[in-house]
PDB file of N, CA and C in Angstrom:
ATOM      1  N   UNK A   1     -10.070 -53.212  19.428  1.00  0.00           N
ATOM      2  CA  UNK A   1      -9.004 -52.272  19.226  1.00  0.00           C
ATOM      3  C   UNK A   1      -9.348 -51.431  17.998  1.00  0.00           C
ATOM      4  N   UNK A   2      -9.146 -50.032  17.862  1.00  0.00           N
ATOM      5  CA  UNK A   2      -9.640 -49.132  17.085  1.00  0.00           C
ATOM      6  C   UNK A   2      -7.831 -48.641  16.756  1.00  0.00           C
ATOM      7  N   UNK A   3      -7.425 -48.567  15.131  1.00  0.00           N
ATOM      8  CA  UNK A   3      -6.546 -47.787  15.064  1.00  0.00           C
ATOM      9  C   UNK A   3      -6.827 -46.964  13.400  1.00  0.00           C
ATOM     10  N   UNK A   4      -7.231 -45.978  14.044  1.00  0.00           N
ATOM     11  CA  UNK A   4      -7.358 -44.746  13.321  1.00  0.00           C
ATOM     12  C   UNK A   4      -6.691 -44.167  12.562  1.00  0.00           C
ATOM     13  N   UNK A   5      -5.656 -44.613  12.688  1.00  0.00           N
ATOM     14  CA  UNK A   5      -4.285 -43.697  12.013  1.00  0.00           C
ATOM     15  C   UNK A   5      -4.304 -44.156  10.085  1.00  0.00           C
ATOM     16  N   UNK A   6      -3.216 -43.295   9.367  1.00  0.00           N
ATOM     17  CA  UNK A   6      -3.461 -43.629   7.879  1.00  0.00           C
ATOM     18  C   UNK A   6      -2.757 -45.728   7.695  1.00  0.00           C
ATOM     19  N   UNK A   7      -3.247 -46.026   6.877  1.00  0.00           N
ATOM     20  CA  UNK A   7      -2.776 -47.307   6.764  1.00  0.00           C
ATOM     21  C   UNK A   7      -2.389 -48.363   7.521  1.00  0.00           C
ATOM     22  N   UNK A   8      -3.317 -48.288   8.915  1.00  0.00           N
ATOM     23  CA  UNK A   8      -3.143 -49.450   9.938  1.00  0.00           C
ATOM     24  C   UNK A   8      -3.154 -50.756   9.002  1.00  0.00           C
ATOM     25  N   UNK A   9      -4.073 -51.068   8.044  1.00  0.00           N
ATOM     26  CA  UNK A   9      -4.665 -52.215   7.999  1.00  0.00           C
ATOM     27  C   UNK A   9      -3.999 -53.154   7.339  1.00  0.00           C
ATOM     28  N   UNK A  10      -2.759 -52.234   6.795  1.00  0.00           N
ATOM     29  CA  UNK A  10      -1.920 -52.487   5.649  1.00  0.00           C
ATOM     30  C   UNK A  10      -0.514 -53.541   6.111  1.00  0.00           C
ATOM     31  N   UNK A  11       0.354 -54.570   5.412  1.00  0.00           N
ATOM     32  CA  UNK A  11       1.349 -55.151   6.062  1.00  0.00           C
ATOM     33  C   UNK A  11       1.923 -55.537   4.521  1.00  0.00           C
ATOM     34  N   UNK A  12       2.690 -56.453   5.200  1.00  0.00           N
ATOM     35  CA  UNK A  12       3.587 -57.074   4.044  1.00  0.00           C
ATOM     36  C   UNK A  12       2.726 -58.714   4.041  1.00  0.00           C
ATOM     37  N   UNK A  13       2.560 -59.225   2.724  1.00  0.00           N
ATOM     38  CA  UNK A  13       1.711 -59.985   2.176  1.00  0.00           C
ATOM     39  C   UNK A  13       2.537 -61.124   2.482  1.00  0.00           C
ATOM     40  N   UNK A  14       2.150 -62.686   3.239  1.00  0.00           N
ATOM     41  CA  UNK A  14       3.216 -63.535   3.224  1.00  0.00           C
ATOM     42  C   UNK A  14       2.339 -64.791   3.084  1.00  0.00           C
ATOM     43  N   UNK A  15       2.966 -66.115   3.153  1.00  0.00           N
ATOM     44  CA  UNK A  15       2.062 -67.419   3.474  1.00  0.00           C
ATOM     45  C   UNK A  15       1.240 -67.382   4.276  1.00  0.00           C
ATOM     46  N   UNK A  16       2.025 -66.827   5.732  1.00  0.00           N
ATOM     47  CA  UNK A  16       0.917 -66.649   6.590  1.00  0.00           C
ATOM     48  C   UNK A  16      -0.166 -65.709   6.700  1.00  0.00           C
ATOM     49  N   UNK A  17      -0.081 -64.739   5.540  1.00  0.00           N
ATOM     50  CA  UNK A  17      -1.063 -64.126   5.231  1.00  0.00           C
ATOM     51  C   UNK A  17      -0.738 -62.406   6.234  1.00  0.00           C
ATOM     52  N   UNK A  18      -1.395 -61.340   6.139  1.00  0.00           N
ATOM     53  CA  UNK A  18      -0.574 -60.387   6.118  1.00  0.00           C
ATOM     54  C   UNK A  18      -0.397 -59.965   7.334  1.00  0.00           C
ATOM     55  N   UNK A  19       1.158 -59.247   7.539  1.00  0.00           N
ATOM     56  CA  UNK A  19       2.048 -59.139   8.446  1.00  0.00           C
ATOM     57  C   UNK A  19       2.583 -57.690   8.819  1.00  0.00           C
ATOM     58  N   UNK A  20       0.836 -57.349   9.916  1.00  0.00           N
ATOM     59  CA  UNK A  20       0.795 -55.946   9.764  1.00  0.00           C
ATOM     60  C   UNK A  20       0.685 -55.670  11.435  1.00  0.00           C
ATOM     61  N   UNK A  21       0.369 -54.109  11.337  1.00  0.00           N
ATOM     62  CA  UNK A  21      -0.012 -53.590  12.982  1.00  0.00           C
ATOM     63  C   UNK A  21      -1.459 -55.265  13.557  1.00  0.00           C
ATOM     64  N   UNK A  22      -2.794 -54.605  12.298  1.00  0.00           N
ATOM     65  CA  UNK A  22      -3.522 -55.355  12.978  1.00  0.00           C
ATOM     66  C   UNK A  22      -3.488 -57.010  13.723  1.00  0.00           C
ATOM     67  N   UNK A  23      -2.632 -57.895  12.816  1.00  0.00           N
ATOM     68  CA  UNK A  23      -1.783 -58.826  13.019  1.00  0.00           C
ATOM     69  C   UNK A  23      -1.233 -58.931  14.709  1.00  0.00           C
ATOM     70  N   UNK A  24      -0.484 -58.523  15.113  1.00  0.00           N
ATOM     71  CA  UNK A  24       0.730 -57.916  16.151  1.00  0.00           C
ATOM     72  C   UNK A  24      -0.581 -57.493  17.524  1.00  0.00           C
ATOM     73  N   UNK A  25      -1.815 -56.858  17.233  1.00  0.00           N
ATOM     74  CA  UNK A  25      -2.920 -56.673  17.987  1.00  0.00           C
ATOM     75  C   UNK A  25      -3.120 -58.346  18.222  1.00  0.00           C
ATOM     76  N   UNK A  26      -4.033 -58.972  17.336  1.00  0.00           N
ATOM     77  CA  UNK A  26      -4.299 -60.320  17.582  1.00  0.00           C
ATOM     78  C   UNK A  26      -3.489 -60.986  18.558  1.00  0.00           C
ATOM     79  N   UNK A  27      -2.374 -61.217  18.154  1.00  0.00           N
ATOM     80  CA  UNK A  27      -1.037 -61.798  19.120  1.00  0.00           C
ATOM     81  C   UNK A  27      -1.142 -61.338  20.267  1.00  0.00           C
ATOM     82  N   UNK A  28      -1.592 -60.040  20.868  1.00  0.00           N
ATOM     83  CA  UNK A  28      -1.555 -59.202  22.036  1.00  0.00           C
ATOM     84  C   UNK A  28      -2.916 -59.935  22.825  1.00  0.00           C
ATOM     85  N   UNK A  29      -3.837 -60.726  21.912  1.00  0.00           N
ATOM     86  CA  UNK A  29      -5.352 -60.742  22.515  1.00  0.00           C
ATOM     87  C   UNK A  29      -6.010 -60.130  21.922  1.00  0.00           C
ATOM     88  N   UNK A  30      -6.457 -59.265  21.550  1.00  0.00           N
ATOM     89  CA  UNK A  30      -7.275 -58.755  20.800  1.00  0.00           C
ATOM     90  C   UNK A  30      -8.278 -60.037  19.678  1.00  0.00           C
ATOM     91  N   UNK A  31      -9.982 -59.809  20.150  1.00  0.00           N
ATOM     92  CA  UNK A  31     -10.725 -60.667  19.141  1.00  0.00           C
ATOM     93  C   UNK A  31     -11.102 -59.726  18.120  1.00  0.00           C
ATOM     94  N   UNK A  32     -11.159 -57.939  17.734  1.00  0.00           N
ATOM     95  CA  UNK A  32     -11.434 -57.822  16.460  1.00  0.00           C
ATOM     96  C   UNK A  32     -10.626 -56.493  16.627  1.00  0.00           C
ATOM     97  N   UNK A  33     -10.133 -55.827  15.374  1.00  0.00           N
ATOM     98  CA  UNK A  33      -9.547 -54.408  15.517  1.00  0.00           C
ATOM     99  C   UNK A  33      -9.900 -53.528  14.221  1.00  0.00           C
ATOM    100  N   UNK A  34     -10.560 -52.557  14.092  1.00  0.00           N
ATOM    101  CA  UNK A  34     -11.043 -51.799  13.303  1.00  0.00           C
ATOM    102  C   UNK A  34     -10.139 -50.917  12.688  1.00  0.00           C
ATOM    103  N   UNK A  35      -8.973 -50.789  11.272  1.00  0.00           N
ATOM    104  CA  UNK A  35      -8.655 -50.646  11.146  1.00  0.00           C
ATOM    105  C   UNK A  35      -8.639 -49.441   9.726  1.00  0.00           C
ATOM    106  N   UNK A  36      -7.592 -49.184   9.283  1.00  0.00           N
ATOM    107  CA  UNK A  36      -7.595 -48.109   8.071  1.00  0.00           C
ATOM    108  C   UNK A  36      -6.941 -48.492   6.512  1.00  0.00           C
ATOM    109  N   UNK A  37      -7.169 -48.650   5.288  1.00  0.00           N
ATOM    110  CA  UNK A  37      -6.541 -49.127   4.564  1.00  0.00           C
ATOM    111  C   UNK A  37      -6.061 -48.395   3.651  1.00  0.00           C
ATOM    112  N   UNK A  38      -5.888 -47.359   4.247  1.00  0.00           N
ATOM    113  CA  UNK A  38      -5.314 -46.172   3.330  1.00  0.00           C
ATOM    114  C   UNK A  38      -4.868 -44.857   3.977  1.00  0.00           C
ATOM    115  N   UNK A  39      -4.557 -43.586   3.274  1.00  0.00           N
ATOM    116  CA  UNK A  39      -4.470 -42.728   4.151  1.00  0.00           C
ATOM    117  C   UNK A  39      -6.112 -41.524   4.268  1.00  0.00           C
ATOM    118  N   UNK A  40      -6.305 -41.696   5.337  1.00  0.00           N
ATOM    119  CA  UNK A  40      -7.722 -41.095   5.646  1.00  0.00           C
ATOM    120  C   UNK A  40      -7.547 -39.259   6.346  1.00  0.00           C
ATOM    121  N   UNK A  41      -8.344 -38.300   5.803  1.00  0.00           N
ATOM    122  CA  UNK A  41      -8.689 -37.106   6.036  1.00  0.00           C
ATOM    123  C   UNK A  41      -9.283 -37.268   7.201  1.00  0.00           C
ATOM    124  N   UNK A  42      -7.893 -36.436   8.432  1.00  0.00           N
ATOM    125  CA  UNK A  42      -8.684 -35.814   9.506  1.00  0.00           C
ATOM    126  C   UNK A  42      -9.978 -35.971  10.045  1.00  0.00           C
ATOM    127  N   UNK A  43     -10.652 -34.757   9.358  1.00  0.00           N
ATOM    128  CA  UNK A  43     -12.104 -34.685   9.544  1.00  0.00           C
ATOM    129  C   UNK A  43     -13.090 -35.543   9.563  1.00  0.00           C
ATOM    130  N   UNK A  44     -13.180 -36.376   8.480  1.00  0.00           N
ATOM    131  CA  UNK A  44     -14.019 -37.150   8.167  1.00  0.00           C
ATOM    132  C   UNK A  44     -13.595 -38.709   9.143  1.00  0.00           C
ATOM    133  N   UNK A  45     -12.602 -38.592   9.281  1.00  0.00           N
ATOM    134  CA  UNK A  45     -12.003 -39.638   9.842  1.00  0.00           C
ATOM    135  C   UNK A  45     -12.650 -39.451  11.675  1.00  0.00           C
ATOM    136  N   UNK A  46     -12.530 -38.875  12.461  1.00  0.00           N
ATOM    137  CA  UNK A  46     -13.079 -38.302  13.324  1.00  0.00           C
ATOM    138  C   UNK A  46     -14.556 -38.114  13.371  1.00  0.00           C
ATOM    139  N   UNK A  47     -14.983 -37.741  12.637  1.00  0.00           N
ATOM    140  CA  UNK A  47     -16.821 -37.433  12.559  1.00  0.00           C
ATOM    141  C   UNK A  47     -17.136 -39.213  12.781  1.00  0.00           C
ATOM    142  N   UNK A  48     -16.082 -39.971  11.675  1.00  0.00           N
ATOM    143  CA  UNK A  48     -16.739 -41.279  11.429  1.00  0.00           C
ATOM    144  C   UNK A  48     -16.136 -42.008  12.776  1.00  0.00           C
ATOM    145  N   UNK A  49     -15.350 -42.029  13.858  1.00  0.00           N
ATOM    146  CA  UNK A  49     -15.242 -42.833  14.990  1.00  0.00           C
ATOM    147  C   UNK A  49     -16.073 -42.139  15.920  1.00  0.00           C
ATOM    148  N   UNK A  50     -16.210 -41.055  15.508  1.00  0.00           N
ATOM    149  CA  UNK A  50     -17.429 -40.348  17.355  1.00  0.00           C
ATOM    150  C   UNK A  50     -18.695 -41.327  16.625  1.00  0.00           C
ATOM    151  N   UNK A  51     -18.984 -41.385  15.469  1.00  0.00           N
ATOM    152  CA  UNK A  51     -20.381 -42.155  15.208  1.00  0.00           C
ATOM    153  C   UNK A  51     -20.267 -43.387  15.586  1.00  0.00           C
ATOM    154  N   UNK A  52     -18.652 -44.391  15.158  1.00  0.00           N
ATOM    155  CA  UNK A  52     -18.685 -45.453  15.676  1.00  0.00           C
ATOM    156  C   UNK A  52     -19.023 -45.992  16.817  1.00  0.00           C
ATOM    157  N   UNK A  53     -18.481 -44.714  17.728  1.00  0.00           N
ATOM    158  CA  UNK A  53     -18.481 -45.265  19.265  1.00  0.00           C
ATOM    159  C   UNK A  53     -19.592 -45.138  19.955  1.00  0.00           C
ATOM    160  N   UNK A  54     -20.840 -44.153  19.010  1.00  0.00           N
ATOM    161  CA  UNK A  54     -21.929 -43.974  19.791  1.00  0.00           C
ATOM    162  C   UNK A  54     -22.854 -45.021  19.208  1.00  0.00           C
ATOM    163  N   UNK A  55     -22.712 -45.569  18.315  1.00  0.00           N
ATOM    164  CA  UNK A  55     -23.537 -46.519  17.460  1.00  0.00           C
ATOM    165  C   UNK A  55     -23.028 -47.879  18.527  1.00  0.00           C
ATOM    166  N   UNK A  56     -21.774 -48.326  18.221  1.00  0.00           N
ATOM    167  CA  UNK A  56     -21.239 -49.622  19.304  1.00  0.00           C
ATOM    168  C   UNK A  56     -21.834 -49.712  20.484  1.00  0.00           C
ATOM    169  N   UNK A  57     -22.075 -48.303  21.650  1.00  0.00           N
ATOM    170  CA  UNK A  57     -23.011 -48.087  22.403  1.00  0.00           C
ATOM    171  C   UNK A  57     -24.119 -48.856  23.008  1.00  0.00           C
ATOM    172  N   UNK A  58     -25.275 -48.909  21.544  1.00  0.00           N
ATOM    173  CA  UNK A  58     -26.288 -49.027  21.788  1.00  0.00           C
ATOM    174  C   UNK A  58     -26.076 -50.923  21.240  1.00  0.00           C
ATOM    175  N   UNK A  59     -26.968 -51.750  21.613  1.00  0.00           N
ATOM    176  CA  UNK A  59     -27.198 -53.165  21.636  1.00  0.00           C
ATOM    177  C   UNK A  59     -26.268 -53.728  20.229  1.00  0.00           C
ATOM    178  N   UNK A  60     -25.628 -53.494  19.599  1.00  0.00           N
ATOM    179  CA  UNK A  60     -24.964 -53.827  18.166  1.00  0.00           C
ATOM    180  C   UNK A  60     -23.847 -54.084  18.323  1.00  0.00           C
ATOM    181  N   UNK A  61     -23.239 -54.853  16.833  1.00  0.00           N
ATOM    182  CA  UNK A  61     -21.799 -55.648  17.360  1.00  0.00           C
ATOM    183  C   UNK A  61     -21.542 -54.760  16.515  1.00  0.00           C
ATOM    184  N   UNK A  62     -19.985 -55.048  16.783  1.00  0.00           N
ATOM    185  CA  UNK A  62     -18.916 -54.182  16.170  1.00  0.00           C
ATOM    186  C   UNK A  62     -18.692 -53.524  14.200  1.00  0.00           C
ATOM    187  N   UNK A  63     -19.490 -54.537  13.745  1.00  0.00           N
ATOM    188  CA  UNK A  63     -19.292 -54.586  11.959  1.00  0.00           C
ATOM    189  C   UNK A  63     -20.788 -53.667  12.302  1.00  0.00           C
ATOM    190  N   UNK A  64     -21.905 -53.660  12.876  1.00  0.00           N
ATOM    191  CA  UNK A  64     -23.124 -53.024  12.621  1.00  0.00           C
ATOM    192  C   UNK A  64     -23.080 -51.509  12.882  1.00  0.00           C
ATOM    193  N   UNK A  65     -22.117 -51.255  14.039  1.00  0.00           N
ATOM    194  CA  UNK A  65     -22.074 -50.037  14.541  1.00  0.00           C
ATOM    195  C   UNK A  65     -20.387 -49.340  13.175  1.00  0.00           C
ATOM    196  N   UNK A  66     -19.853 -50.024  12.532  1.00  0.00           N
ATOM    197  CA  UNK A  66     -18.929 -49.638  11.766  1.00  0.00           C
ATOM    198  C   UNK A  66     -20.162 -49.021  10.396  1.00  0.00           C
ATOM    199  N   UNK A  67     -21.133 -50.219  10.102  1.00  0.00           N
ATOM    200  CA  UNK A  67     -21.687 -49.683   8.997  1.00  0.00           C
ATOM    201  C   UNK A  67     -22.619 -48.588   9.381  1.00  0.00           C
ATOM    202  N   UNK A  68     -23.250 -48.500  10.235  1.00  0.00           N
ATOM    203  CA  UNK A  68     -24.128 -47.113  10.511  1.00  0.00           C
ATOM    204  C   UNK A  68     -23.129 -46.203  10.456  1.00  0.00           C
ATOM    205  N   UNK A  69     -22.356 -46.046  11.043  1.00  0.00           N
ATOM    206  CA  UNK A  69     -20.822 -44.662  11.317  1.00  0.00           C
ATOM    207  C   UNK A  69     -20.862 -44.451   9.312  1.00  0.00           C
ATOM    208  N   UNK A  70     -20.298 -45.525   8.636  1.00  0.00           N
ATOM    209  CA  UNK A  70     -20.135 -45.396   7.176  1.00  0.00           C
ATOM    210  C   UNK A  70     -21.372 -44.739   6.484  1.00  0.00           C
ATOM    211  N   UNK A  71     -22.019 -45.383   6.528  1.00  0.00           N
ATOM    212  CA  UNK A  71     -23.628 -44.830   6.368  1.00  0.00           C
ATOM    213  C   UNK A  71     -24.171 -43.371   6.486  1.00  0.00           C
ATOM    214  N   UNK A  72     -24.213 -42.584   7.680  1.00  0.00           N
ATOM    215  CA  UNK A  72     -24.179 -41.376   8.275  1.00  0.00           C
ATOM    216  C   UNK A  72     -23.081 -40.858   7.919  1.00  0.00           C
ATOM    217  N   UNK A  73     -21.893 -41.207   7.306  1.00  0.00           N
ATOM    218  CA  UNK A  73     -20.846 -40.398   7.212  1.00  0.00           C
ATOM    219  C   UNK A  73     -20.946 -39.898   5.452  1.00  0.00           C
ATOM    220  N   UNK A  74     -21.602 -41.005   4.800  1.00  0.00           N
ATOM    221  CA  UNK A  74     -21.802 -40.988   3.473  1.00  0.00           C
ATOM    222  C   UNK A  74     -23.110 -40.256   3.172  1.00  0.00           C
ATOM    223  N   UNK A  75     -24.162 -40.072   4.348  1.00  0.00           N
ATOM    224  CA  UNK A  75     -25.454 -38.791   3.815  1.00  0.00           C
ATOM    225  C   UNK A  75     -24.951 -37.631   4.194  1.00  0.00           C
ATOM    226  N   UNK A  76     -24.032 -37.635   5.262  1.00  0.00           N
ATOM    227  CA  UNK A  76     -23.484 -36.207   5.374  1.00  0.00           C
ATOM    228  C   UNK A  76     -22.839 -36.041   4.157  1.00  0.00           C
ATOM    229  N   UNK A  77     -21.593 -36.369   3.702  1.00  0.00           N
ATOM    230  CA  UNK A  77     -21.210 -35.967   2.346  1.00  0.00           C
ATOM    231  C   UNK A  77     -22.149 -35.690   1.193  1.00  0.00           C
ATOM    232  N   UNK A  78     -22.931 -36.254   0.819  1.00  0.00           N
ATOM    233  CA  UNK A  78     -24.249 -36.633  -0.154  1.00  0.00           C
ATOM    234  C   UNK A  78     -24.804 -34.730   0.444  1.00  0.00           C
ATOM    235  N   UNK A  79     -25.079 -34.616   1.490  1.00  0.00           N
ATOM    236  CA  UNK A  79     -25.729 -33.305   2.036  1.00  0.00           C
ATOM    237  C   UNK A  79     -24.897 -32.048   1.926  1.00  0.00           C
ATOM    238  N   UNK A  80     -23.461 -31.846   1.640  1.00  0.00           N
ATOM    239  CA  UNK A  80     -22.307 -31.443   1.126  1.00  0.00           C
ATOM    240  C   UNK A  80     -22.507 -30.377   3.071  1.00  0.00           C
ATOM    241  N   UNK A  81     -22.343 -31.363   4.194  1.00  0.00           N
ATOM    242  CA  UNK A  81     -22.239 -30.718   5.390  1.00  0.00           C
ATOM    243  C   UNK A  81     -20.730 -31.382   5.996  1.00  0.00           C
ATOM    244  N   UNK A  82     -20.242 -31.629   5.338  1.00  0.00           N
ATOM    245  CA  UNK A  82     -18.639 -32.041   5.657  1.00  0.00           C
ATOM    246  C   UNK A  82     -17.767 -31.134   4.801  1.00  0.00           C
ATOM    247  N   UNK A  83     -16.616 -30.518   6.129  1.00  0.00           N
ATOM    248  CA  UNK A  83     -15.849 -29.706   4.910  1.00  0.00           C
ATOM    249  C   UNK A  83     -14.570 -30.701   5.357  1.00  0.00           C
ATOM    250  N   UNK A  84     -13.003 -30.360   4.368  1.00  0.00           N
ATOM    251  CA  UNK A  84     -12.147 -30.949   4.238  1.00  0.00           C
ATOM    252  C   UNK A  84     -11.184 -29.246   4.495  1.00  0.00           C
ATOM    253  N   UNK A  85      -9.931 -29.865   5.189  1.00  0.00           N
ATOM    254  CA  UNK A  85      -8.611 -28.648   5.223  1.00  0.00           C
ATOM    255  C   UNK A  85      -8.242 -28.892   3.702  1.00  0.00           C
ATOM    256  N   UNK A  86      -7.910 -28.081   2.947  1.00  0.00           N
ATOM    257  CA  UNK A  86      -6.892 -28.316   2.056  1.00  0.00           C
ATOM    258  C   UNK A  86      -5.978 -27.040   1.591  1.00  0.00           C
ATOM    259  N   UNK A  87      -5.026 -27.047   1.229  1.00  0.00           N
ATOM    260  CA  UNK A  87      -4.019 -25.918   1.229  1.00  0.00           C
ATOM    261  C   UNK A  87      -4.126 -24.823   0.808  1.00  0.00           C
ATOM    262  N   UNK A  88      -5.744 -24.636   0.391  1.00  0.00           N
ATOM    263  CA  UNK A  88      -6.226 -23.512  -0.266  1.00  0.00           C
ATOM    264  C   UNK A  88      -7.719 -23.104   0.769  1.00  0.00           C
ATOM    265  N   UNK A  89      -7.563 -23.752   1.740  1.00  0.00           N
ATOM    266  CA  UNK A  89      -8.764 -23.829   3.215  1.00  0.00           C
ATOM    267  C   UNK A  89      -9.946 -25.233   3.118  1.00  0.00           C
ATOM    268  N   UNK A  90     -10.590 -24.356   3.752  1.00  0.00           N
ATOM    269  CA  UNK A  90     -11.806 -25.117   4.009  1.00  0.00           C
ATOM    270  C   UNK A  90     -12.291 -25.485   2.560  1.00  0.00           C
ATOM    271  N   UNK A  91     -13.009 -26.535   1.952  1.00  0.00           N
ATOM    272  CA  UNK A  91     -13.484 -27.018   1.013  1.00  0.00           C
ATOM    273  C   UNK A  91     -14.505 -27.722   1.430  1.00  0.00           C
ATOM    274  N   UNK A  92     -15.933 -27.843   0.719  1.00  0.00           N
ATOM    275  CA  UNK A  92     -16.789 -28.933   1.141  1.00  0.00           C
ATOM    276  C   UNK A  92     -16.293 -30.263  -0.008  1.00  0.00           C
ATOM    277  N   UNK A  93     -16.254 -31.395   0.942  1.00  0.00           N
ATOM    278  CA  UNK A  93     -15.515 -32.787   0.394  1.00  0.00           C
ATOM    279  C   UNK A  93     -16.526 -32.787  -0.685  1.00  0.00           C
ATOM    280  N   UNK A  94     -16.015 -33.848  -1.586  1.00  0.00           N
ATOM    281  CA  UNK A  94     -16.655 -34.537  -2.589  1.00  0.00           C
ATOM    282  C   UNK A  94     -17.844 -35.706  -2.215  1.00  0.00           C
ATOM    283  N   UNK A  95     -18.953 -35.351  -3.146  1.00  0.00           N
ATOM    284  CA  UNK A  95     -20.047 -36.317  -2.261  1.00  0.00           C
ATOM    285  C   UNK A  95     -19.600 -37.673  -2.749  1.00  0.00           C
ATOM    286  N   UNK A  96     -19.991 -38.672  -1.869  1.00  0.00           N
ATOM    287  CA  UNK A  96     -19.464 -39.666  -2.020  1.00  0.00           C
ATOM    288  C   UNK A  96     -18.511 -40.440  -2.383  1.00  0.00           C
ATOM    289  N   UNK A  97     -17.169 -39.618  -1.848  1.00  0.00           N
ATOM    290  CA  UNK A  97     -16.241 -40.157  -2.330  1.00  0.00           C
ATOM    291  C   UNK A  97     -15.859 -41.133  -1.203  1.00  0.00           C
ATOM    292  N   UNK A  98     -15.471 -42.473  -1.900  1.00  0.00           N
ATOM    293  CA  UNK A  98     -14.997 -43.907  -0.905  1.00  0.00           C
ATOM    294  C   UNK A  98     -13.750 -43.137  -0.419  1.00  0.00           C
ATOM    295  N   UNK A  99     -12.537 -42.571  -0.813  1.00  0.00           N
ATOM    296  CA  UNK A  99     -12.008 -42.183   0.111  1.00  0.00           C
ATOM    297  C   UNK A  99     -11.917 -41.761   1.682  1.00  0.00           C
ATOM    298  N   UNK A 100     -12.969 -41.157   1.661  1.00  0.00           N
ATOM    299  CA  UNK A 100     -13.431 -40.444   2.567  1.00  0.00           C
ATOM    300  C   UNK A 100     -14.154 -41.230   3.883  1.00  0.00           C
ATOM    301  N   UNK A 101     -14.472 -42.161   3.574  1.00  0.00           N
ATOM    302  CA  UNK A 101     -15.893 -43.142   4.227  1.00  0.00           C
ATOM    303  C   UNK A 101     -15.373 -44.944   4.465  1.00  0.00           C
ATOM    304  N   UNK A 102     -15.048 -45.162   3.209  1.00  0.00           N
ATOM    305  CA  UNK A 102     -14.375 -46.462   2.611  1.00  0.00           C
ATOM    306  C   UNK A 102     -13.091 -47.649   3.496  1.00  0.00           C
ATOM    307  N   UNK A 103     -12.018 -46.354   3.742  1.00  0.00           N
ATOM    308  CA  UNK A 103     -11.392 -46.728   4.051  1.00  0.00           C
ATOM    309  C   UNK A 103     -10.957 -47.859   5.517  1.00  0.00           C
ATOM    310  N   UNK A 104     -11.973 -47.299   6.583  1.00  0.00           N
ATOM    311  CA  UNK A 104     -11.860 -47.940   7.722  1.00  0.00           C
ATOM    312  C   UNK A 104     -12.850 -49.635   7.323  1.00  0.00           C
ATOM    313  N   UNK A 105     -11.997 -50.663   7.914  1.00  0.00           N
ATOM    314  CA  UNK A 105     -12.552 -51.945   7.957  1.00  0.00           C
ATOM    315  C   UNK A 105     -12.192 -52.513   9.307  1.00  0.00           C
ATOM    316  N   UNK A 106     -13.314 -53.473   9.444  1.00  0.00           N
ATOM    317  CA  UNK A 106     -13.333 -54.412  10.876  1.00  0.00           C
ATOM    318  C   UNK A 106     -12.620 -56.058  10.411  1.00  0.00           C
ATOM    319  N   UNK A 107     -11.582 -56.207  11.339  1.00  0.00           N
ATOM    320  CA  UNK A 107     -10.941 -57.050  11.070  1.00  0.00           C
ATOM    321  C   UNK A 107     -11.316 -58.046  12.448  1.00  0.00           C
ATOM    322  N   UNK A 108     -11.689 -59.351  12.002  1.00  0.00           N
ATOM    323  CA  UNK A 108     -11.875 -60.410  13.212  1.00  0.00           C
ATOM    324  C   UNK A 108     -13.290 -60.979  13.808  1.00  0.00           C
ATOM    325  N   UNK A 109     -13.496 -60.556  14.623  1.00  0.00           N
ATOM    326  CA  UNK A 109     -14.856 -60.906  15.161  1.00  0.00           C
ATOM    327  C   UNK A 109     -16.109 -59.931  15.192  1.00  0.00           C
ATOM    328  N   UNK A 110     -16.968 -60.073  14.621  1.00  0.00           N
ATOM    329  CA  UNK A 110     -18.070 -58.747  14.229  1.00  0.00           C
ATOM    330  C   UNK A 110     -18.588 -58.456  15.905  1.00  0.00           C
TER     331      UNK A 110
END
């Protein structure tokens, strides 16, 4: 399960440990769900699941094809070939900022 959106990954902290969307997946069946731990930019957010899904693709489990997507998403920035919307337009993002890259994690079974 892939949820893309800002702050999937996030819940309320308890004994049983945290009590979130990704949580509520598990219960459904789900063995791993790739989630967001913050709020993530559009763009970059998108560039980095078309890489996920073409990386998952090829012979690799789920945490290998997450870190290549991170990886490629972090030389593009580094290459300043990612731009960002911001209320003043187009901007090229900041290189290497974890915001940008950081945020998505694999929760469960690699």
């Amino acid at each position: 399960m892939v949820l893309s959106a800002c702050r999937t990954a996030l819940g309320r902290v308890t004994g049983d440990g945290v009590l979130g969307m990704t949580r509520a997946f598990f219960f459904a069946g789900a063995s791993a769900v790739v989630a967001t731990l913050w709020d993530v930019a559009d763009e970059p957010a998108a560039r980095l699941m078309r890489s996920f899904y073409a990386a998952w693709r090829r012979p690799v489990d789920k945490a290998a094809a997450l870190r290549t997507a991170q990886l490629g998403l972090l030389r593009e920035l580094r290459a300043g070939r990612l731009t960002v919307a911001t209320t003043d337009g187009r901007r090229v993002a900041l290189p290497e900022d974890p915001m940008l890259w950081a945020g998505f994690v694999l929760v469960g079974a690699p």
